[in-house]
C-alpha atoms as a PDB file:
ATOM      1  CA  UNK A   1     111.763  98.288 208.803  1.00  0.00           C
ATOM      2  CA  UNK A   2     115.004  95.939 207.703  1.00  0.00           C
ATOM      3  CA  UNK A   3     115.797  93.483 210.128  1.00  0.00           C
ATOM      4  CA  UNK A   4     118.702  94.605 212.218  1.00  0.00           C
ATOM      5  CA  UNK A   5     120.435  90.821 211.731  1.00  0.00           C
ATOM      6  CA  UNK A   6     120.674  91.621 207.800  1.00  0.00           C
ATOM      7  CA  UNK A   7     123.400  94.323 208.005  1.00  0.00           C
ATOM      8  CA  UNK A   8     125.367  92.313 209.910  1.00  0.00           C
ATOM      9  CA  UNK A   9     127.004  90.338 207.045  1.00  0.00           C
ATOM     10  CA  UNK A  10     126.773  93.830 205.260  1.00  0.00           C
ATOM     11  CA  UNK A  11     128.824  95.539 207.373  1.00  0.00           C
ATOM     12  CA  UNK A  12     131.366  92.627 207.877  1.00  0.00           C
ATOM     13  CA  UNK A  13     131.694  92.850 203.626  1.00  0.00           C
ATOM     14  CA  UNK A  14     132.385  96.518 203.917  1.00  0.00           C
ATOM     15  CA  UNK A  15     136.092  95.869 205.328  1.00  0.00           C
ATOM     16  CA  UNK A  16     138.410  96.163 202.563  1.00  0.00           C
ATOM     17  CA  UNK A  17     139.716  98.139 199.981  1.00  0.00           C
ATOM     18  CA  UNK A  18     136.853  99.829 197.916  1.00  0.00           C
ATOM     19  CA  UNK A  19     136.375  98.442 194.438  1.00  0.00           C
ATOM     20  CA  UNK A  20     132.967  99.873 192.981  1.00  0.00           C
ATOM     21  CA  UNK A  21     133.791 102.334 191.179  1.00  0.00           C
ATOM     22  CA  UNK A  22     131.173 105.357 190.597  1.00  0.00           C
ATOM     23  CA  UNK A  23     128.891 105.490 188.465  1.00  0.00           C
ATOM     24  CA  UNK A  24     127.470 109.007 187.286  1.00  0.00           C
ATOM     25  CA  UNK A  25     123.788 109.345 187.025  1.00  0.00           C
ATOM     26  CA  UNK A  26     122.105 110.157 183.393  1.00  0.00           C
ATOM     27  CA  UNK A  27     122.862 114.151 182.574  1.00  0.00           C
ATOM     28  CA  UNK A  28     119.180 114.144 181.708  1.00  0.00           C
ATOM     29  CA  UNK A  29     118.111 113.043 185.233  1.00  0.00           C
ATOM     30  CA  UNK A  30     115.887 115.450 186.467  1.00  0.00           C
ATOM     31  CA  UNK A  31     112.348 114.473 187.403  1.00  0.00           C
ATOM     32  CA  UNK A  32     109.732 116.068 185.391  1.00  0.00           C
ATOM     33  CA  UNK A  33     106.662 113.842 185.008  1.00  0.00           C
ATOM     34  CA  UNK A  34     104.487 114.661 187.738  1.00  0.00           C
ATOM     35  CA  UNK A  35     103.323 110.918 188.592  1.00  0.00           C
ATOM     36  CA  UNK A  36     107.372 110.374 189.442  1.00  0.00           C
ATOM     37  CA  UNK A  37     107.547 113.374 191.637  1.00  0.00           C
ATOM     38  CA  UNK A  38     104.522 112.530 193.677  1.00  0.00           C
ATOM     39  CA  UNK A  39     106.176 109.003 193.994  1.00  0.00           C
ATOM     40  CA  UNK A  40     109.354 111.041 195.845  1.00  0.00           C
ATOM     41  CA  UNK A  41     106.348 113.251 197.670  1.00  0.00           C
ATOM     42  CA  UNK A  42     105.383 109.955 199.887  1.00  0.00           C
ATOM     43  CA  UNK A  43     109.617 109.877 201.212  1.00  0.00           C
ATOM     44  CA  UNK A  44     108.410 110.838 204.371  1.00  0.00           C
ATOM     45  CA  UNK A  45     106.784 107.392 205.222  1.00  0.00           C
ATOM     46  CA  UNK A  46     109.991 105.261 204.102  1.00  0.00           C
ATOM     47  CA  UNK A  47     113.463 105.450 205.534  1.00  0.00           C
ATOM     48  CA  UNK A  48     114.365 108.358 203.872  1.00  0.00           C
ATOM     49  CA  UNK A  49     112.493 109.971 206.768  1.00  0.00           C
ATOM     50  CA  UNK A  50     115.492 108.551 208.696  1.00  0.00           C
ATOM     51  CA  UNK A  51     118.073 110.644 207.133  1.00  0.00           C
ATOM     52  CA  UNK A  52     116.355 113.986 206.753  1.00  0.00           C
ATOM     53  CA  UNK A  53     115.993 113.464 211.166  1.00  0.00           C
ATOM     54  CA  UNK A  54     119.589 113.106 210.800  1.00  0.00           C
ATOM     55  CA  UNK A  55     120.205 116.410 208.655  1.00  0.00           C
ATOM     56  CA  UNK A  56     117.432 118.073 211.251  1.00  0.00           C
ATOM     57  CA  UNK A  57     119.387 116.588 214.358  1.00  0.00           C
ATOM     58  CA  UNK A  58     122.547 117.993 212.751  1.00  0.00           C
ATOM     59  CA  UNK A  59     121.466 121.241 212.102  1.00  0.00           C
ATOM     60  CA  UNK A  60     119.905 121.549 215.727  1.00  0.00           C
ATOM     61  CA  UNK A  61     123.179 120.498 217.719  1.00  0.00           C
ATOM     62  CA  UNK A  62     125.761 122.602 215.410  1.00  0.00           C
ATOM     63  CA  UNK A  63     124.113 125.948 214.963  1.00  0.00           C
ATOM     64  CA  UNK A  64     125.309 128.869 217.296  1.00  0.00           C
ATOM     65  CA  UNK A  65     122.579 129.888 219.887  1.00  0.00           C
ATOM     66  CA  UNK A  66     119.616 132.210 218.728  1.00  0.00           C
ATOM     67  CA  UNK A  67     119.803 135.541 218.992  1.00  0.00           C
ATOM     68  CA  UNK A  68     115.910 136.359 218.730  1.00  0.00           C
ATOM     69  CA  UNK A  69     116.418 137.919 215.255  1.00  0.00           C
ATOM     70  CA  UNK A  70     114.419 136.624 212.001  1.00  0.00           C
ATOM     71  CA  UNK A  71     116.209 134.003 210.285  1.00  0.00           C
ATOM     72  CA  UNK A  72     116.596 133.160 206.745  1.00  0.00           C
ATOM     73  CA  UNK A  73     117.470 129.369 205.490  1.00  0.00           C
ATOM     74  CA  UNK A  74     117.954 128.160 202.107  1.00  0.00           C
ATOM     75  CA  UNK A  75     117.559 124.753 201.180  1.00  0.00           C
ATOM     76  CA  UNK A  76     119.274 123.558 197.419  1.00  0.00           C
ATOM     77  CA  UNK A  77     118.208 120.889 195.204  1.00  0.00           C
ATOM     78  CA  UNK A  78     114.780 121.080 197.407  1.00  0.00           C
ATOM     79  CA  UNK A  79     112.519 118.184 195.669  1.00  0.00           C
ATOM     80  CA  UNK A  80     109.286 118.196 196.969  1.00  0.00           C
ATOM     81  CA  UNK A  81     110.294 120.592 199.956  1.00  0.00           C
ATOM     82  CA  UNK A  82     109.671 118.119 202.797  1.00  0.00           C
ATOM     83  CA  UNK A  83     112.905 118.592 204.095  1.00  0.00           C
ATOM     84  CA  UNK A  84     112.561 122.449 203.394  1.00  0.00           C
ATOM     85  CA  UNK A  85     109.252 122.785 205.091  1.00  0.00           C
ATOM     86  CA  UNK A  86     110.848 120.670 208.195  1.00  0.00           C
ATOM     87  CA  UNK A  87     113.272 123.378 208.436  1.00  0.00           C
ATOM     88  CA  UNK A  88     110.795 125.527 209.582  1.00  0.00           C
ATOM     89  CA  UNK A  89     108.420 123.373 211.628  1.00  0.00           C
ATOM     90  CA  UNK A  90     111.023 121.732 213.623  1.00  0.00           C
ATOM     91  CA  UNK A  91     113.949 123.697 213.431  1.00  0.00           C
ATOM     92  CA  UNK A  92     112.058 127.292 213.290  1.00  0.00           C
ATOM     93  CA  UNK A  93     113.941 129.200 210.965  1.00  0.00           C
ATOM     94  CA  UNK A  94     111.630 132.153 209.702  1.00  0.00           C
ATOM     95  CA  UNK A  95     112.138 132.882 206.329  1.00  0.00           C
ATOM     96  CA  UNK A  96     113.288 129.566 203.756  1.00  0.00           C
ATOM     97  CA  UNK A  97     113.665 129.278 200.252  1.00  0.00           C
ATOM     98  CA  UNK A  98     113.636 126.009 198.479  1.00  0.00           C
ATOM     99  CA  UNK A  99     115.703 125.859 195.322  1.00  0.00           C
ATOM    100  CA  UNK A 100     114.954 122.946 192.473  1.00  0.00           C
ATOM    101  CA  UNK A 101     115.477 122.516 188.996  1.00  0.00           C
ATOM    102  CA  UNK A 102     112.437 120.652 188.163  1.00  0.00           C
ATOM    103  CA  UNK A 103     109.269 122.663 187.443  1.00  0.00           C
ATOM    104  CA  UNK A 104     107.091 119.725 188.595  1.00  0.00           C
ATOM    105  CA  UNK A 105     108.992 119.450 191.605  1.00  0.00           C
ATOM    106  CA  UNK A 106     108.674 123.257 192.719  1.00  0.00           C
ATOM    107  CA  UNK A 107     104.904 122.833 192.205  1.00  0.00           C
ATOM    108  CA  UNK A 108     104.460 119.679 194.365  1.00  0.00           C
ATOM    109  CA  UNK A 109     106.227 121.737 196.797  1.00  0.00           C
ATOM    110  CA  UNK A 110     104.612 125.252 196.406  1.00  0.00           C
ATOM    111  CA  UNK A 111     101.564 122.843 197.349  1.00  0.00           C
ATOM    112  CA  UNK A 112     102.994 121.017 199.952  1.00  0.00           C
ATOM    113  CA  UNK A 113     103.356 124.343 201.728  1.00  0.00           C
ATOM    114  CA  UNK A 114     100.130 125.433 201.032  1.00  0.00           C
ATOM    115  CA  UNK A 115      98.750 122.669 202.715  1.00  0.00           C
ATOM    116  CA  UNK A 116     100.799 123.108 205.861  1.00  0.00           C
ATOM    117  CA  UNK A 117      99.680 126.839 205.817  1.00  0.00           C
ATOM    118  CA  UNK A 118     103.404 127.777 205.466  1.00  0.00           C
ATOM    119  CA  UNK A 119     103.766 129.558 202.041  1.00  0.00           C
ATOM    120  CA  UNK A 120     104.031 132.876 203.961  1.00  0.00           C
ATOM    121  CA  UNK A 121     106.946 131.569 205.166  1.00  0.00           C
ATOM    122  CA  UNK A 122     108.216 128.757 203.148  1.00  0.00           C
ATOM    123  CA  UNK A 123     108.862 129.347 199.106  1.00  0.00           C
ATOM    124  CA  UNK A 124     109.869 127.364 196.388  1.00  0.00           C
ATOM    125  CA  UNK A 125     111.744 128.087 193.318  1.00  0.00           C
ATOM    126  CA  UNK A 126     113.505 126.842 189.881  1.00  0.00           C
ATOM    127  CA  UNK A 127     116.874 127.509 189.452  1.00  0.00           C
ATOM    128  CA  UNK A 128     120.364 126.278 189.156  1.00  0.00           C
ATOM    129  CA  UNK A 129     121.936 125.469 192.194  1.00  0.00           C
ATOM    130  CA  UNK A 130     125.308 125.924 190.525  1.00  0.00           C
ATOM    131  CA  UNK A 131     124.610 129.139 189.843  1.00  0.00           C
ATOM    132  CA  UNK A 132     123.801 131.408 192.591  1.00  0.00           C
ATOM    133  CA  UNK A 133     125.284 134.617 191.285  1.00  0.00           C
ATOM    134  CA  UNK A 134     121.932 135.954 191.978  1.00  0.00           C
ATOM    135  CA  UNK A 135     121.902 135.925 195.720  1.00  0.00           C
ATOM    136  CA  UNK A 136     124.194 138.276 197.739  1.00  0.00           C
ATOM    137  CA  UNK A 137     126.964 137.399 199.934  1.00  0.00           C
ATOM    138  CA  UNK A 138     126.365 136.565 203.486  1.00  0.00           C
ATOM    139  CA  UNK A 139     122.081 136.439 203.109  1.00  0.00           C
ATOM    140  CA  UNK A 140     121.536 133.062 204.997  1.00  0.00           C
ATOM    141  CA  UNK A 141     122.155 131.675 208.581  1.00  0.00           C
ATOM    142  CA  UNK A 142     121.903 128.617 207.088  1.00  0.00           C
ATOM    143  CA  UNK A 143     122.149 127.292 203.855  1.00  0.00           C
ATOM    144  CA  UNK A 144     121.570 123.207 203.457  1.00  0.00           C
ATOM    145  CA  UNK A 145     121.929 120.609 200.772  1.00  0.00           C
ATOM    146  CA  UNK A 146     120.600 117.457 200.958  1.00  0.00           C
ATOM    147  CA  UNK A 147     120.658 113.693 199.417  1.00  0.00           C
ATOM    148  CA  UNK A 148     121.714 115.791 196.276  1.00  0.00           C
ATOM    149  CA  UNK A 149     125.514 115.781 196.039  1.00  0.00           C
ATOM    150  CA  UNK A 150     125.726 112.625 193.857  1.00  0.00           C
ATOM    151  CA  UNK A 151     123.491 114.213 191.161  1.00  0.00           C
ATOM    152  CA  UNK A 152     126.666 116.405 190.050  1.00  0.00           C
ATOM    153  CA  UNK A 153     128.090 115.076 187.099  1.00  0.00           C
ATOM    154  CA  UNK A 154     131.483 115.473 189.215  1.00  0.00           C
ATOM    155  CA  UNK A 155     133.389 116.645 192.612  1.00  0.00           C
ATOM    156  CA  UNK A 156     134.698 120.521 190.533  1.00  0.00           C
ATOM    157  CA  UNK A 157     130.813 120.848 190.456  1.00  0.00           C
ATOM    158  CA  UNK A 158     129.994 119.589 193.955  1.00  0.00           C
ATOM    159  CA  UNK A 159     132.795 122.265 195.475  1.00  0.00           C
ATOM    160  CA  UNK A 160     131.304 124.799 193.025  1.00  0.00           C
ATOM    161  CA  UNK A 161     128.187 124.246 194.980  1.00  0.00           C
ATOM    162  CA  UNK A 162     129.997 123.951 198.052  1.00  0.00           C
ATOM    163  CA  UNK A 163     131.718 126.929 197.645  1.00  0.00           C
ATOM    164  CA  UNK A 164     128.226 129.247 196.629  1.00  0.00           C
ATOM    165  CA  UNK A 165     127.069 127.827 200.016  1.00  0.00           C
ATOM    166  CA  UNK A 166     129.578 129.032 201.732  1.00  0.00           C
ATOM    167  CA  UNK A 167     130.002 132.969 200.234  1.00  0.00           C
ATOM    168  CA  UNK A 168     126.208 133.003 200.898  1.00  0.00           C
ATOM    169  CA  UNK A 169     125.879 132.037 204.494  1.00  0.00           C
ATOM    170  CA  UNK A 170     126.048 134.403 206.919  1.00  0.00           C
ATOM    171  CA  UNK A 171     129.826 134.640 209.332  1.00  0.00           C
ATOM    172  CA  UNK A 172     127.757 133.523 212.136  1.00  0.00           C
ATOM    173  CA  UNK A 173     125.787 131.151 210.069  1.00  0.00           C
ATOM    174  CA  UNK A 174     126.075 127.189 209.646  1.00  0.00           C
ATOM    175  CA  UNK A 175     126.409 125.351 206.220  1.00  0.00           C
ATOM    176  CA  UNK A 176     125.017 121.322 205.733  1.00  0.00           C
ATOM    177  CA  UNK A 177     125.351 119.028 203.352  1.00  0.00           C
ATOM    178  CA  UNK A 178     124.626 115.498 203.570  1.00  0.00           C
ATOM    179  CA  UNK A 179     124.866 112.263 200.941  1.00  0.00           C
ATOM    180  CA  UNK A 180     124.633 109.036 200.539  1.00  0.00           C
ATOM    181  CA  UNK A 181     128.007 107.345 200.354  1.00  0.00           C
ATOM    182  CA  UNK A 182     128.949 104.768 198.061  1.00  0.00           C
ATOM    183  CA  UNK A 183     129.879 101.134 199.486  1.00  0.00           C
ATOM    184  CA  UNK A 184     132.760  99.109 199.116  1.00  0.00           C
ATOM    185  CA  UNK A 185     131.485  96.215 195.892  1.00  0.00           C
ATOM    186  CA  UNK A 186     128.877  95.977 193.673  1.00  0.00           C
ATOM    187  CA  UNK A 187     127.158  92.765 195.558  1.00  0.00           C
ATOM    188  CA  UNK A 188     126.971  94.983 198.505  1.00  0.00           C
ATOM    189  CA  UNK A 189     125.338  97.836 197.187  1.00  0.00           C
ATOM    190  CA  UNK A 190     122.658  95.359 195.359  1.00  0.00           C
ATOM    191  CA  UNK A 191     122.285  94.145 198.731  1.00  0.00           C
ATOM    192  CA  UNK A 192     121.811  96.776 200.674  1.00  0.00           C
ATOM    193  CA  UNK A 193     119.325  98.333 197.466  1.00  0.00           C
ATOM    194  CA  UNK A 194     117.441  95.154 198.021  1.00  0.00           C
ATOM    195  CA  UNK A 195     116.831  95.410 201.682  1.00  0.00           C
ATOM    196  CA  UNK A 196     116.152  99.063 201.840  1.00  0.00           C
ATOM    197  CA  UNK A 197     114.236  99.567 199.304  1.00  0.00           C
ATOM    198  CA  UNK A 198     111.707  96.692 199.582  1.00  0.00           C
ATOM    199  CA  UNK A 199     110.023  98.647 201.745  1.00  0.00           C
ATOM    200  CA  UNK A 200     109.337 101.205 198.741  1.00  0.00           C
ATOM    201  CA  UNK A 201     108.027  98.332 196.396  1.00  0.00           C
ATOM    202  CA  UNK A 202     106.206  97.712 199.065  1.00  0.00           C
ATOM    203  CA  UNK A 203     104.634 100.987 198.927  1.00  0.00           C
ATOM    204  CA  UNK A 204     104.173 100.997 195.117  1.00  0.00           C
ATOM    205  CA  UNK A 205     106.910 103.885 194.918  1.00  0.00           C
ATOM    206  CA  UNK A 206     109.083 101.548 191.998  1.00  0.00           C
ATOM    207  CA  UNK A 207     110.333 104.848 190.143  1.00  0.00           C
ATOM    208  CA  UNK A 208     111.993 106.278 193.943  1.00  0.00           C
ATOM    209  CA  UNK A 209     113.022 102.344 194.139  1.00  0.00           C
ATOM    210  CA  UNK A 210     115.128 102.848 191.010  1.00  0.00           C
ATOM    211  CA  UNK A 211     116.263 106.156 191.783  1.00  0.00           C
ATOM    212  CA  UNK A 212     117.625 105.062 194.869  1.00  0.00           C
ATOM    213  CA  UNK A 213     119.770 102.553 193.354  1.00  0.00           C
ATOM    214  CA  UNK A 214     121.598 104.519 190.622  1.00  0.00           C
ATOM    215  CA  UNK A 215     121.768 106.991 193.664  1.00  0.00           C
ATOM    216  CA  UNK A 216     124.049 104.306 195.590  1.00  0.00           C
ATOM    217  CA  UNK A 217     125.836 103.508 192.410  1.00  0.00           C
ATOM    218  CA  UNK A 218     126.236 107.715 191.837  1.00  0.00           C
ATOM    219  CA  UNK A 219     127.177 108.492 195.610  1.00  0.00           C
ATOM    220  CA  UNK A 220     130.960 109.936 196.458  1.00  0.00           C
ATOM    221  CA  UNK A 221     132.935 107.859 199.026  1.00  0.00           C
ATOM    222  CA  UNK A 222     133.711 109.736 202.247  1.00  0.00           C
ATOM    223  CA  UNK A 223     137.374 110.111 201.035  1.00  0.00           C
ATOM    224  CA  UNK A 224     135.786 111.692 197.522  1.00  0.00           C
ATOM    225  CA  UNK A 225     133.156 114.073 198.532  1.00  0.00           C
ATOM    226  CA  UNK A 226     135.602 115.345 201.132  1.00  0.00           C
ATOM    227  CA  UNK A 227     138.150 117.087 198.349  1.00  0.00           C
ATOM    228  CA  UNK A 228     135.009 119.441 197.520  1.00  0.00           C
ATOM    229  CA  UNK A 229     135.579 121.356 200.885  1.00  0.00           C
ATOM    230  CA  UNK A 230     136.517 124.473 200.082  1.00  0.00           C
ATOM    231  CA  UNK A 231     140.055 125.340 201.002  1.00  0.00           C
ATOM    232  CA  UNK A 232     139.821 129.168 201.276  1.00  0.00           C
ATOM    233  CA  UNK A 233     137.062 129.607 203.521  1.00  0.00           C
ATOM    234  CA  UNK A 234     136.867 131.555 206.383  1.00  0.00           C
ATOM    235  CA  UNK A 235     135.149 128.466 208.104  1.00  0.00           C
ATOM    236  CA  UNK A 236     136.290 125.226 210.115  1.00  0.00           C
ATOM    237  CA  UNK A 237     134.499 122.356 208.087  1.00  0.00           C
ATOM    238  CA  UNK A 238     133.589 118.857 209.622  1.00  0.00           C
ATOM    239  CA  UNK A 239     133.208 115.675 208.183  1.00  0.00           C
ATOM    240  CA  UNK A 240     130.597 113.149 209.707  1.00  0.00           C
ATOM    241  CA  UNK A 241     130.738 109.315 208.211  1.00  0.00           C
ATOM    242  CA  UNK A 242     128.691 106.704 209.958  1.00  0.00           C
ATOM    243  CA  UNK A 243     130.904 104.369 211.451  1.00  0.00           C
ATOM    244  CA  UNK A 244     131.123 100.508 210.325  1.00  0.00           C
ATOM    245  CA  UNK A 245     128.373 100.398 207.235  1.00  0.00           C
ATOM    246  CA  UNK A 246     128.754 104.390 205.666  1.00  0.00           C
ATOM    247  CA  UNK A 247     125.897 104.669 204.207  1.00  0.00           C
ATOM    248  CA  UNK A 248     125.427 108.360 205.133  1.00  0.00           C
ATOM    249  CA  UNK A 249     127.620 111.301 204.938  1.00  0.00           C
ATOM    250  CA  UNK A 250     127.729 115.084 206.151  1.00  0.00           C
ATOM    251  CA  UNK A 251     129.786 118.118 205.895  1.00  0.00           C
ATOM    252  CA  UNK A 252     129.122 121.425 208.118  1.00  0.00           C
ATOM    253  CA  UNK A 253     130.923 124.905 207.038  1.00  0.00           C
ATOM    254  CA  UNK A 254     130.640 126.022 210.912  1.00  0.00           C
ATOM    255  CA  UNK A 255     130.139 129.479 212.335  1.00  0.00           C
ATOM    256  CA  UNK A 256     133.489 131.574 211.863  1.00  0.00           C
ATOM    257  CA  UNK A 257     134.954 131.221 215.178  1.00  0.00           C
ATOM    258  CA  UNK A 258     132.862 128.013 216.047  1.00  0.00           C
ATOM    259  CA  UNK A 259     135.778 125.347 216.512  1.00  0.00           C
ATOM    260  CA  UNK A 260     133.615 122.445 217.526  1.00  0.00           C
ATOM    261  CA  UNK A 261     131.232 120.366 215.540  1.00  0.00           C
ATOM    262  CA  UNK A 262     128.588 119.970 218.240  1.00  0.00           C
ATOM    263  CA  UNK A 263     127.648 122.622 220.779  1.00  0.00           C
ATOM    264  CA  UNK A 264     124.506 120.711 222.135  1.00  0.00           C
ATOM    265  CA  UNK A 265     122.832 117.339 222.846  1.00  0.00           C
ATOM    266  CA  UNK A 266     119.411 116.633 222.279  1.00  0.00           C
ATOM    267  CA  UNK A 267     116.398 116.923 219.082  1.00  0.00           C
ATOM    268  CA  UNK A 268     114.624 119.530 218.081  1.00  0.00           C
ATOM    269  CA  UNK A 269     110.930 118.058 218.894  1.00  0.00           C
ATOM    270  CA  UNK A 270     108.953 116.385 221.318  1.00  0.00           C
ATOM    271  CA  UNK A 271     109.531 112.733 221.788  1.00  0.00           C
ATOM    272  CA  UNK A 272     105.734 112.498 220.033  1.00  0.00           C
ATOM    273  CA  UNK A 273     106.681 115.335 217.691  1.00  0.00           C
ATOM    274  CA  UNK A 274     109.700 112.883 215.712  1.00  0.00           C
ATOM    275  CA  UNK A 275     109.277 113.022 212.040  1.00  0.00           C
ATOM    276  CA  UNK A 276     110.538 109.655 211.916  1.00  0.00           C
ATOM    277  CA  UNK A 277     107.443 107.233 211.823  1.00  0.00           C
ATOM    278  CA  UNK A 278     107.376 104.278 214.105  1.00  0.00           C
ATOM    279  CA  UNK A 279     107.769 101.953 211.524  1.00  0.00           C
ATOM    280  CA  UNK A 280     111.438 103.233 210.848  1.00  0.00           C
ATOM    281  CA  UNK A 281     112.400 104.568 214.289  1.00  0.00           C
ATOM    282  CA  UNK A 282     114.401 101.388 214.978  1.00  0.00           C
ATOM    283  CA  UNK A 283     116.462 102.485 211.908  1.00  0.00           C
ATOM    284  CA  UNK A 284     116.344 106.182 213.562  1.00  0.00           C
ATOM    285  CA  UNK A 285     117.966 104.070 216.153  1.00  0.00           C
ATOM    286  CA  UNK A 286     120.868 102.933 214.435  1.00  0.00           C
ATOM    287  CA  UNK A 287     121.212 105.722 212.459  1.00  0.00           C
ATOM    288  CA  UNK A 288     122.198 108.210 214.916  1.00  0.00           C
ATOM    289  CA  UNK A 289     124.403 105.711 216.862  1.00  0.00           C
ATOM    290  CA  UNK A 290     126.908 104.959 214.112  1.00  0.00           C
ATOM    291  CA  UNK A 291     127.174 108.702 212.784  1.00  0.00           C
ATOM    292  CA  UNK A 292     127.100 110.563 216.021  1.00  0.00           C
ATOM    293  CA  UNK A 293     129.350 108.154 218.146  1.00  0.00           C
ATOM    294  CA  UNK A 294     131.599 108.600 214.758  1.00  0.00           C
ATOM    295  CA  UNK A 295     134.758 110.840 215.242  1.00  0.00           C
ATOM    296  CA  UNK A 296     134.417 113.987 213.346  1.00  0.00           C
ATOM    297  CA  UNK A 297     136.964 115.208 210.678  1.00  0.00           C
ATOM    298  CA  UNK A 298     137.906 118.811 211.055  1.00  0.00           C
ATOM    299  CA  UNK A 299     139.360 120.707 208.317  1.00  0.00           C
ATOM    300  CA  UNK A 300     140.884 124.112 209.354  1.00  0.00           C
ATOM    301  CA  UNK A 301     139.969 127.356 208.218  1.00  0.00           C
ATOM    302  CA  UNK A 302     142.247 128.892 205.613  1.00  0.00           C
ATOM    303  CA  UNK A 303     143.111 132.304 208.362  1.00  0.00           C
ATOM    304  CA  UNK A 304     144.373 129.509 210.713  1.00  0.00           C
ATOM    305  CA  UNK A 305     146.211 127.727 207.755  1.00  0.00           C
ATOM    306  CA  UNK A 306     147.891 130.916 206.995  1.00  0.00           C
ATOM    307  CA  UNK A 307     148.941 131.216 210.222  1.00  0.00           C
END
């Protein structure tokens, strides 16, 4: 775990006008030797484990009430599927599907659900996330894209995405993205890189420790990723930046009808049950503070435009 005191000066060099400009990660950045995917298989012990409690906590205080019925998830640009697989133990929807364009990465997680007994309910995939022509309209109550949105090669692609999301998702169904965001300099980011991500040298994880960095060098602002909402939907969508250091970013597509970002307090586990481990839960800390005492950003939905 950083020391809190470090992101101090951080977040006092964040105030200004933003001057790194992006850039785009390699087009032939996909992760295909296996010793590099089981480096992004140990996430779950670093601070990434932070986030993907985030996207969990999200999920759990925006979607509409259960009805009893089966549910159906899908989960895009899945990785290693510990996110995916998380969907289900914590968050209980019945029937997931993991998406990924990396062979080695499906297998890793094809196995990873194997091991958790969950590959009768949990499956993995390749395919194209831009292209979901395949899969019918309205098929998911909830369809979820995570620490992904910066490997587009640019923001028509991300709505693209945005937009598939969307059409596929059920009326009554919930739609969540979340990103890194990019900071405001150059110095910063190698900062911030530096203190993060010692903790994954640490760990002899160097290839995620590189990744991460082009990652913050790749990531939208909040102001950039915000223009791939997509205009015509049927939905109200949100906006969620962590206040004072935005390092973290998320979008919902909420149930049609649903006018309010959150409808409940709370987590979906056990105080003992917190995927977070206690290593990082002063980071879990912090975390939720500055994006959930954030004011969300509502966009309308394009019936209530109209009108």
């Amino acid at each position: 775990m950083a020391n809190p005191l470090k992101f101090l000066p951080m977040i006092l060099a964040q105030a200004g006008k933003q001057e790194l400009a992006r850039t785009p990660e390699s087009s032939s950045e996909v992760t295909e030797n296996l010793d590099d995917v089981l480096q992004y298989d140990q996430v779950m012990q670093t601070a990434l484990a932070v986030a993907y409690a985030v996207g969990l906590t999200v999920v759990h205080r925006a979607r509409p009430q259960s009805t009893g019925r089966p549910t159906r998830a899908i989960d895009l640009a899945s990785g290693p599927g510990l996110y995916t697989l998380c969907l289900q133990t914590h968050l209980k929807y019945g029937n997931i599907t993991g998406i990924d364009l990396s062979p080695a990465m499906v297998e890793v997680a094809q196995k990873n659900a194997r091991d958790l007994k969950l590959d009768g309910q949990v499956s993995f995939q390749r395919g194209d996330i831009t292209d979901l022509a395949g899969i019918k309209d309205d098929s998911f109550d909830l369809s979820s894209f995570t620490d992904a949105a910066h490997h587009m090669p640019d923001l028509a692609t991300v709505g693209k995405v945005l937009s598939e999301m969307d059409r596929v998702t059920k009326p009554d169904g919930l739609v969540m993205v979340m990103d890194l965001a990019r900071l405001r300099t150059g110095a910063l980011t190698e900062n911030y890189v530096e203190t993060i991500g010692a903790n994954y040298l640490k760990m002899g994880i160097p290839y995620f420790y590189n990744q991460f960095r082009d990652s913050m060098y790749a990531a939208w602002t909040y102001s950039e990723l915000e223009t791939a909402i997509p205009r015509q939907s049927r939905r109200v969508w949100v906006q969620l930046v962590a206040k004072e250091l935005p390092t973290l970013q998320v979008i919902l597509g909420l149930p049609v009808g649903q006018q309010q970002a959150f409808l409940r307090k709370g987590y979906p586990w056990a105080p003992n049950d917190c995927p977070v481990p206690k290593a990082h839960r002063l980071d879990w800390f912090f975390a939720r503070f500055t994006l959930f005492s954030a004011k969300p950003k509502y966009f309308a939905a394009a019936s209530a435009k109209a009108a």
